[in-house]
PDB file of N, CA and C in Angstrom:
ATOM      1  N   UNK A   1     120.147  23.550  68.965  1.00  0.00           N
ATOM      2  CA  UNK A   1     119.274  24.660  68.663  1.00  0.00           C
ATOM      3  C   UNK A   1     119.055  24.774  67.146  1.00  0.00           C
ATOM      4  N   UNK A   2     120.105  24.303  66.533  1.00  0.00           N
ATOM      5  CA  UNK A   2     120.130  24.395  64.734  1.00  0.00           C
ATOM      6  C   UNK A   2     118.946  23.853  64.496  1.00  0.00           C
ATOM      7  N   UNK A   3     119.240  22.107  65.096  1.00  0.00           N
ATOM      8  CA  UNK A   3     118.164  21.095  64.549  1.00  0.00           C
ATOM      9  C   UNK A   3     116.722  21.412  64.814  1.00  0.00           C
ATOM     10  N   UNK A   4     116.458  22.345  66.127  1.00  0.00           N
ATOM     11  CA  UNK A   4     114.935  22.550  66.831  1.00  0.00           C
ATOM     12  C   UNK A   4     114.580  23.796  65.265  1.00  0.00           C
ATOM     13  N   UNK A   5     115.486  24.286  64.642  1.00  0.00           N
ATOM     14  CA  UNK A   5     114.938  25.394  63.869  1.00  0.00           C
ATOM     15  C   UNK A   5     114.759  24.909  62.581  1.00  0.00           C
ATOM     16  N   UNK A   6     115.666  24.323  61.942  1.00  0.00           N
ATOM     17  CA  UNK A   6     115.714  23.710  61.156  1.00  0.00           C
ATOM     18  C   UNK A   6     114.204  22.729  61.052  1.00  0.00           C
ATOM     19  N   UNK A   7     114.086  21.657  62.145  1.00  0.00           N
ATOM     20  CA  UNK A   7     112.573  21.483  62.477  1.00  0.00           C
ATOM     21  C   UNK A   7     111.281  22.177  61.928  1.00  0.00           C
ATOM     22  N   UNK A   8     110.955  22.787  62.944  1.00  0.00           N
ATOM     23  CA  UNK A   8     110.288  24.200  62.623  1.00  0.00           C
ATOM     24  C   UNK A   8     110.072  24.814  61.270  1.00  0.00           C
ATOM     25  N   UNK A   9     111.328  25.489  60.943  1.00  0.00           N
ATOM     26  CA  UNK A   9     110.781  25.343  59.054  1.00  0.00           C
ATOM     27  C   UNK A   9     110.478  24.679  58.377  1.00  0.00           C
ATOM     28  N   UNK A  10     110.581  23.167  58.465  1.00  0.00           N
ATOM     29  CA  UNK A  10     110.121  22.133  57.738  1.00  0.00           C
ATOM     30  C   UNK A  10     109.029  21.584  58.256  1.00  0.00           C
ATOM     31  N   UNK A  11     108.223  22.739  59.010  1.00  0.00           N
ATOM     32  CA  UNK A  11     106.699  21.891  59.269  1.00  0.00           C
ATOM     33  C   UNK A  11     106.240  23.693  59.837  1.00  0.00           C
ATOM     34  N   UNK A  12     105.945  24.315  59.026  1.00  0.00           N
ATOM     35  CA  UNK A  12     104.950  25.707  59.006  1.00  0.00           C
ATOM     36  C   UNK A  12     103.897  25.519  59.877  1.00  0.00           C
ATOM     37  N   UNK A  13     103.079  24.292  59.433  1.00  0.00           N
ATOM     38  CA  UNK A  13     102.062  24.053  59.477  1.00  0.00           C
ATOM     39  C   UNK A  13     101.894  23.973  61.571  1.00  0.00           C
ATOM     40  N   UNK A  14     102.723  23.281  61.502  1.00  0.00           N
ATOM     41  CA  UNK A  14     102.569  22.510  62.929  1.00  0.00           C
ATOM     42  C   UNK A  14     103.257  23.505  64.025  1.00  0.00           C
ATOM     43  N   UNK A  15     103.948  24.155  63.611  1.00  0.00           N
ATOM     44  CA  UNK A  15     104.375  25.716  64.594  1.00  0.00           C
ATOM     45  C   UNK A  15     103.077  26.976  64.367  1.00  0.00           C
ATOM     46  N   UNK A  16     102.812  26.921  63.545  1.00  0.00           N
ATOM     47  CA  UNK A  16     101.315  28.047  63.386  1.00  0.00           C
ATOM     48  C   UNK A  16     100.597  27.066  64.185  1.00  0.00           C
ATOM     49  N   UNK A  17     100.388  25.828  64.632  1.00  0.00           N
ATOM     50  CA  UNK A  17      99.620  25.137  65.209  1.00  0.00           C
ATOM     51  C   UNK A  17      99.601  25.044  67.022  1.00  0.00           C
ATOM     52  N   UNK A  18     101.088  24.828  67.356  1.00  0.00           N
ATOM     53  CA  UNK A  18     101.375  25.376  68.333  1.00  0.00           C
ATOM     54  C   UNK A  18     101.433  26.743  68.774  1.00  0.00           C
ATOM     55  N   UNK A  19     101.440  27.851  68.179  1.00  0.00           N
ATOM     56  CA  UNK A  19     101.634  29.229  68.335  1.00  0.00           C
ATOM     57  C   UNK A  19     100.104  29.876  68.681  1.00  0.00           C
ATOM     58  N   UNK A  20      98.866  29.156  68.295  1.00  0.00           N
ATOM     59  CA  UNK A  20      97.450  28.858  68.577  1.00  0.00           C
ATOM     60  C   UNK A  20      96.935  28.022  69.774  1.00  0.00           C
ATOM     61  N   UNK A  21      97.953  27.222  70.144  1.00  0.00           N
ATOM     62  CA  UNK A  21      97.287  26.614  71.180  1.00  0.00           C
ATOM     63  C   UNK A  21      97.888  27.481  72.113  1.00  0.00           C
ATOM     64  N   UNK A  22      99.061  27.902  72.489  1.00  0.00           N
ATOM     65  CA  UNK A  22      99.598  28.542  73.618  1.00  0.00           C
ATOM     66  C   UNK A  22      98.831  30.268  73.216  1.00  0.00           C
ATOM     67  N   UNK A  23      98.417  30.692  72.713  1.00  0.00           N
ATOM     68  CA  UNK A  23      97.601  31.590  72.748  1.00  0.00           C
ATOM     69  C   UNK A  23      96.253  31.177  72.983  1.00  0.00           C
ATOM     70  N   UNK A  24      95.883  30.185  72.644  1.00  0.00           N
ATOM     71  CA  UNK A  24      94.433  29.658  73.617  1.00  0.00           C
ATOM     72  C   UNK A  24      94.931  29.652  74.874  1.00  0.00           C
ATOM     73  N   UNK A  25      95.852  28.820  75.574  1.00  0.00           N
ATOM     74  CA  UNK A  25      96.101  28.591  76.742  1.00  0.00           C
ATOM     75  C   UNK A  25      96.588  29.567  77.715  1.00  0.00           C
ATOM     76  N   UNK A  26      96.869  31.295  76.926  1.00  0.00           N
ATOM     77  CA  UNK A  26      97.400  32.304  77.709  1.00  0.00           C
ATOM     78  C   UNK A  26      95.814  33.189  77.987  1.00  0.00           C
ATOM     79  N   UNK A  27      94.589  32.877  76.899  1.00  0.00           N
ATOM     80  CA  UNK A  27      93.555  33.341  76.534  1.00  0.00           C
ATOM     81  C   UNK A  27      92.885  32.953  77.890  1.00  0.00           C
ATOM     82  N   UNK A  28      93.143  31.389  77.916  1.00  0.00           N
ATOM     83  CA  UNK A  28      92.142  30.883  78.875  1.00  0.00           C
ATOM     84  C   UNK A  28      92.491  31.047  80.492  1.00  0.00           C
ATOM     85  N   UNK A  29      93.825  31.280  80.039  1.00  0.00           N
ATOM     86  CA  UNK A  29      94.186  31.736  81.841  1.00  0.00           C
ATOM     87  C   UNK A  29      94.035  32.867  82.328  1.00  0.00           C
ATOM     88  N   UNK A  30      93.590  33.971  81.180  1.00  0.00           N
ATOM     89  CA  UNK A  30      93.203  35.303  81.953  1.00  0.00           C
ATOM     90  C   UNK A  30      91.876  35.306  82.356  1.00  0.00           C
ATOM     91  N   UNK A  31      91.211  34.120  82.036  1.00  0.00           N
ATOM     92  CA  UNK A  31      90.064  34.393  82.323  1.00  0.00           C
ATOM     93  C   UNK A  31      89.829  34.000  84.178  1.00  0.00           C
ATOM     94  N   UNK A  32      90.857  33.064  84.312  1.00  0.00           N
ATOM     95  CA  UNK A  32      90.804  32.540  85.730  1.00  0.00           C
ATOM     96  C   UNK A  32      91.608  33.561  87.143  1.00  0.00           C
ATOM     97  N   UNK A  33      92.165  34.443  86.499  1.00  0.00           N
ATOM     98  CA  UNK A  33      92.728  35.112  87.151  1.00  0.00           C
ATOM     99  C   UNK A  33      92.130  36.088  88.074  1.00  0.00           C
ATOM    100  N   UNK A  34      93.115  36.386  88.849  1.00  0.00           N
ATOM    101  CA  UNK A  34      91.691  36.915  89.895  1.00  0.00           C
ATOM    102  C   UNK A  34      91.907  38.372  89.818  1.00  0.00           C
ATOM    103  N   UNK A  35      90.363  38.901  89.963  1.00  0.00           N
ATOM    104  CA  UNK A  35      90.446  40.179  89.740  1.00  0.00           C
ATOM    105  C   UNK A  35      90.051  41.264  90.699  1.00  0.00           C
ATOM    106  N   UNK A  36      89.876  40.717  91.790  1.00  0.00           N
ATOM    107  CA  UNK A  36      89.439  41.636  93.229  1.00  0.00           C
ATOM    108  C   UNK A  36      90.550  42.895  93.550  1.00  0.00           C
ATOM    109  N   UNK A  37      91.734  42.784  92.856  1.00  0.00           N
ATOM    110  CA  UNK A  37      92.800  43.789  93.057  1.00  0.00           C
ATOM    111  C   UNK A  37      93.203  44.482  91.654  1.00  0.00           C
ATOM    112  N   UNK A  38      92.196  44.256  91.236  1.00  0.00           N
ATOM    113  CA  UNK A  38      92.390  45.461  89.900  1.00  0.00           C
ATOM    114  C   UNK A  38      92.232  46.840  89.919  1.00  0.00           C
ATOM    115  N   UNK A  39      93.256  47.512  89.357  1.00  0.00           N
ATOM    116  CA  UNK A  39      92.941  49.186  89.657  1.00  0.00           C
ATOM    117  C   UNK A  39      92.078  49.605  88.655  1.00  0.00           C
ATOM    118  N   UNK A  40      91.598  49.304  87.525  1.00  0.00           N
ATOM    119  CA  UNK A  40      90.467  50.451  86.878  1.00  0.00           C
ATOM    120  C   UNK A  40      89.824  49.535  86.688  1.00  0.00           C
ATOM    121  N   UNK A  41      88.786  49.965  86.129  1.00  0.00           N
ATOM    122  CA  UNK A  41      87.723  49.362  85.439  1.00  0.00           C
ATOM    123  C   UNK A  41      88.128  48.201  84.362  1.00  0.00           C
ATOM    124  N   UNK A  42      88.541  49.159  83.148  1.00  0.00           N
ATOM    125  CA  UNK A  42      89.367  48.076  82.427  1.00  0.00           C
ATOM    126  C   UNK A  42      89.247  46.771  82.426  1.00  0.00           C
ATOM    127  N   UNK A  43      90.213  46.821  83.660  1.00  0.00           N
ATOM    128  CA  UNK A  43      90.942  45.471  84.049  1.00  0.00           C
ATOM    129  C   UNK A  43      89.482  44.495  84.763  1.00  0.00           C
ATOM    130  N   UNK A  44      88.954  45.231  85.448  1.00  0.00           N
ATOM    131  CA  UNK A  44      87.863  44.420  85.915  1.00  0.00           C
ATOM    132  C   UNK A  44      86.513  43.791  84.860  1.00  0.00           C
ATOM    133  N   UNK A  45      86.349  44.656  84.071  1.00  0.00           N
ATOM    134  CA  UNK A  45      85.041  44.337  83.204  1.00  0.00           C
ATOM    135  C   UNK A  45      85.605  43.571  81.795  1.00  0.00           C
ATOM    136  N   UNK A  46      86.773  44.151  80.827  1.00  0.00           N
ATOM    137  CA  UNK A  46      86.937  43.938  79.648  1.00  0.00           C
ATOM    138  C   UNK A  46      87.623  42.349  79.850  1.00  0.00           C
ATOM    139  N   UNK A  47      87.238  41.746  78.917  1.00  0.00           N
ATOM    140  CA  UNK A  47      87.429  40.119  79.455  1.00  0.00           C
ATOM    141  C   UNK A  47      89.033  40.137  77.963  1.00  0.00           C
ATOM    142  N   UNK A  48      89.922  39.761  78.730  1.00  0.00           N
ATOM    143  CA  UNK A  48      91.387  39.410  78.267  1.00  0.00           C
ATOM    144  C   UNK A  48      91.851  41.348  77.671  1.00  0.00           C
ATOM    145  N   UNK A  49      91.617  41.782  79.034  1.00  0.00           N
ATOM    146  CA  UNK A  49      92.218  43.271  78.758  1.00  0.00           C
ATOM    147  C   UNK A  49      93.606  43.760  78.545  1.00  0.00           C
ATOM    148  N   UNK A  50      94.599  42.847  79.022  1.00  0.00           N
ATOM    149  CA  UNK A  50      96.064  42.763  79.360  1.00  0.00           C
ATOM    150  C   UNK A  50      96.105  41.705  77.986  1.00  0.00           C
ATOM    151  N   UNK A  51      95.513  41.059  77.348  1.00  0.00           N
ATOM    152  CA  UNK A  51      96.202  40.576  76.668  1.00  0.00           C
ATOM    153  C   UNK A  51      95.682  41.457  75.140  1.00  0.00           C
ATOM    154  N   UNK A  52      94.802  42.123  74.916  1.00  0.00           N
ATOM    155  CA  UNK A  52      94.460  42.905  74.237  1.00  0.00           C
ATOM    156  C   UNK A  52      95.115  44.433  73.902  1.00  0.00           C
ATOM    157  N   UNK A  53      95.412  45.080  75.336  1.00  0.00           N
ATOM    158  CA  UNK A  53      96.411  45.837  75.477  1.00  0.00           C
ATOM    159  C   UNK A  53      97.781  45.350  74.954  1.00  0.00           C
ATOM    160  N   UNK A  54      98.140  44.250  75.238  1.00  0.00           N
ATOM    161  CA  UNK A  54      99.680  43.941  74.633  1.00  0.00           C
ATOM    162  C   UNK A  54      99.622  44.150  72.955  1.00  0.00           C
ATOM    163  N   UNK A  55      98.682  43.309  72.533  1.00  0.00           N
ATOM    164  CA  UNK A  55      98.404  43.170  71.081  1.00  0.00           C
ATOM    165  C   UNK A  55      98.166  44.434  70.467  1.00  0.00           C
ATOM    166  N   UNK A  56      97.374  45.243  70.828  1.00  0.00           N
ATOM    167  CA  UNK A  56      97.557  46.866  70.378  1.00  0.00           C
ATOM    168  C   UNK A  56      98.736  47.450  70.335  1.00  0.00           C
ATOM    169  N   UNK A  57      99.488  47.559  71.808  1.00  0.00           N
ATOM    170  CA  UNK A  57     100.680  47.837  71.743  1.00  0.00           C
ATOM    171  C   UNK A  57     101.607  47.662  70.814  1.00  0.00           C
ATOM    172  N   UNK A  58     101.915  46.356  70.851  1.00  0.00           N
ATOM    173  CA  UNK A  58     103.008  45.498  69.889  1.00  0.00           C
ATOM    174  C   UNK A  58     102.568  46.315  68.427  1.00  0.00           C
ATOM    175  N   UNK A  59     101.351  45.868  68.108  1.00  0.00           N
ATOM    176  CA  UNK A  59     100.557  46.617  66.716  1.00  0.00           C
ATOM    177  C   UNK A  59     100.977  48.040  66.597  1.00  0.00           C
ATOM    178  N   UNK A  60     101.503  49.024  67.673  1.00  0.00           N
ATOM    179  CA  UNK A  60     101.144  50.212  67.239  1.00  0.00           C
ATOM    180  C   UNK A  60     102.694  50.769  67.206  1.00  0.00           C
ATOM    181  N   UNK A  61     103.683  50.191  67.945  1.00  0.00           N
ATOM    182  CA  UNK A  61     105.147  50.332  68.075  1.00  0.00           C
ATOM    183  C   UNK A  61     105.461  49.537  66.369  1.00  0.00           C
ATOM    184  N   UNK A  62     105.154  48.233  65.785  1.00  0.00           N
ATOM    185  CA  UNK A  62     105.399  47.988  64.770  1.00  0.00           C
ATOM    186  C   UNK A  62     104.831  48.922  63.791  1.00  0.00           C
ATOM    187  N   UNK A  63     103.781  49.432  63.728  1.00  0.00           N
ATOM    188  CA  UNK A  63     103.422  50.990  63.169  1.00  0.00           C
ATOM    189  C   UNK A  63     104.099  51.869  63.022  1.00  0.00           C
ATOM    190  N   UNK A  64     104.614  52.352  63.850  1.00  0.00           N
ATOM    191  CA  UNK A  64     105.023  53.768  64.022  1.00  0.00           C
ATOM    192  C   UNK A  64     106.850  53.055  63.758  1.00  0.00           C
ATOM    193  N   UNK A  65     107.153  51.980  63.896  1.00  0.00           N
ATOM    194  CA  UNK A  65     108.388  51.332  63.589  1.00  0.00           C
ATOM    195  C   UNK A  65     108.372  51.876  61.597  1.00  0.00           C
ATOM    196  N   UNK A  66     107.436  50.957  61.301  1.00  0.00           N
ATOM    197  CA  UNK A  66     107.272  51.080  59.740  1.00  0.00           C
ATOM    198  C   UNK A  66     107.040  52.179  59.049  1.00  0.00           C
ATOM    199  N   UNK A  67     106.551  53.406  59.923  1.00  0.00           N
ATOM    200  CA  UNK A  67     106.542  54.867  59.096  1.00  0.00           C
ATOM    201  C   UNK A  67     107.836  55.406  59.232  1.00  0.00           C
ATOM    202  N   UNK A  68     107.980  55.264  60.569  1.00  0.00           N
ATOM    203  CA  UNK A  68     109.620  56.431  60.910  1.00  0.00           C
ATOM    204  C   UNK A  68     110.649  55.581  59.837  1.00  0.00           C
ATOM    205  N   UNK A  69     111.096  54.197  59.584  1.00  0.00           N
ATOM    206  CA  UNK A  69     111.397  53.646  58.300  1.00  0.00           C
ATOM    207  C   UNK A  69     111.158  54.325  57.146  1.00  0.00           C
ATOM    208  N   UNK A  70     110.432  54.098  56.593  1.00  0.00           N
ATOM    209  CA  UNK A  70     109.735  54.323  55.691  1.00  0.00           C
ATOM    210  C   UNK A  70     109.763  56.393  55.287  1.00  0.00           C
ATOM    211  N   UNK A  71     109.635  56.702  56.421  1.00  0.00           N
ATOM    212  CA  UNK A  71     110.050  58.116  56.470  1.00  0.00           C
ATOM    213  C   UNK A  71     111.437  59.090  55.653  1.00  0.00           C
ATOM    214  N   UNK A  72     112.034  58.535  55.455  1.00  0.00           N
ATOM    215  CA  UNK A  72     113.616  58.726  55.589  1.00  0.00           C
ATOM    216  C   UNK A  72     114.718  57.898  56.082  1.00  0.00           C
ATOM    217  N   UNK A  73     114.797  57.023  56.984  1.00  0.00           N
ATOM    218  CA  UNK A  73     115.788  56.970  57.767  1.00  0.00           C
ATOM    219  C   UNK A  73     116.270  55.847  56.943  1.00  0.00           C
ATOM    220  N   UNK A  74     115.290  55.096  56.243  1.00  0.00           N
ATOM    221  CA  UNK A  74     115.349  53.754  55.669  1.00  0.00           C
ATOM    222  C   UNK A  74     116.602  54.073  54.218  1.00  0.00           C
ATOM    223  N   UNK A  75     117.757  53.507  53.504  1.00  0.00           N
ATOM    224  CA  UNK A  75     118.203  53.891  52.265  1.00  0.00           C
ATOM    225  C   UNK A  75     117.556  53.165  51.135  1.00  0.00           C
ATOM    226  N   UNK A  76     118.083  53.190  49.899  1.00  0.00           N
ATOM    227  CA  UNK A  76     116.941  51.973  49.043  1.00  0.00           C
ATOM    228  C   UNK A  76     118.303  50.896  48.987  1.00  0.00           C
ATOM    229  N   UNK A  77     117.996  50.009  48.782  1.00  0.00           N
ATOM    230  CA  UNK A  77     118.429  48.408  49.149  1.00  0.00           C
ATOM    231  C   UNK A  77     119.916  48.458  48.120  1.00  0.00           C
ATOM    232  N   UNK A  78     120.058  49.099  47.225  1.00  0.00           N
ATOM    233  CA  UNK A  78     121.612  49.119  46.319  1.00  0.00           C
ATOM    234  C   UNK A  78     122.537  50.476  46.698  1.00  0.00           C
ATOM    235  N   UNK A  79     122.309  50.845  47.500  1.00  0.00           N
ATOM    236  CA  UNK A  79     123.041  51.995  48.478  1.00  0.00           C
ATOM    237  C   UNK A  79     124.358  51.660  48.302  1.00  0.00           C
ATOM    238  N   UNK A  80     125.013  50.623  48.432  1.00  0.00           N
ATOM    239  CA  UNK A  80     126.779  50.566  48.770  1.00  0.00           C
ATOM    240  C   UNK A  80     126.839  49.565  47.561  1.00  0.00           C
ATOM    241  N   UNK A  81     126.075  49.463  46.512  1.00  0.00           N
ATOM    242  CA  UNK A  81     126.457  48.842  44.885  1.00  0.00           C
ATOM    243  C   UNK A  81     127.089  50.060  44.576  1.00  0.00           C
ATOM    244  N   UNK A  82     128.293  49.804  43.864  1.00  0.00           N
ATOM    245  CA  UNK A  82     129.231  50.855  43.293  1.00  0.00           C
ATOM    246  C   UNK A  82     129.434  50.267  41.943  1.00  0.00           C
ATOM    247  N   UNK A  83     128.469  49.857  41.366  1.00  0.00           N
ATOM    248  CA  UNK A  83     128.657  49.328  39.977  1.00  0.00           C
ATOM    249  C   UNK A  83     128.443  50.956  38.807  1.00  0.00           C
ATOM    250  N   UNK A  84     129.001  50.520  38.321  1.00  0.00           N
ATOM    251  CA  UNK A  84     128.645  51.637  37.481  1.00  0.00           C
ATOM    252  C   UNK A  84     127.754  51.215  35.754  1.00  0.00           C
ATOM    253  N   UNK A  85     126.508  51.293  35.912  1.00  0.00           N
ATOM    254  CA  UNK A  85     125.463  51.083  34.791  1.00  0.00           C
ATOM    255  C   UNK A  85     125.575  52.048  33.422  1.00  0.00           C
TER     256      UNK A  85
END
């Protein structure tokens, strides 16, 4: 598992490359999916609705992740330095 990561960082290029094709290939399979048992509209008309919904989602939990942070809860980064300046 070291070596598969180790990998990976030493080629950026070619994991952003793969990380594009399997999002083409999750893109292109919603399109084949069948939709005769869909409950709203949504799901029936908006073309890659479930995968659009996820992406908002994810987007809006990392949001609201980065304010409530950012809010208070977060300390500043030399918190337990006990140096004395």
């Amino acid at each position: 598992m070291i070596r598969l990561i180790d990998y990976l960082r030493a080629r950026p290029q070619a994991l952003k490359l793969g990380c594009y094709i399997v999002l083409g290939l999750v893109l292109c399979y919603s399109l084949y999916v069948d939709k005769s048992h869909a409950h709203t509209w949504a799901e029936k008309h908006v073309p890659f609705f479930w995968s659009l919904f996820g992406f908002c989602a994810a987007g809006a939990i990392i949001g609201i992740a980065h304010w409530y942070g950012r809010s208070g809860i977060m300390t500043r980064t030399d918190y337990y330095d006990t140096s004395d300046d």
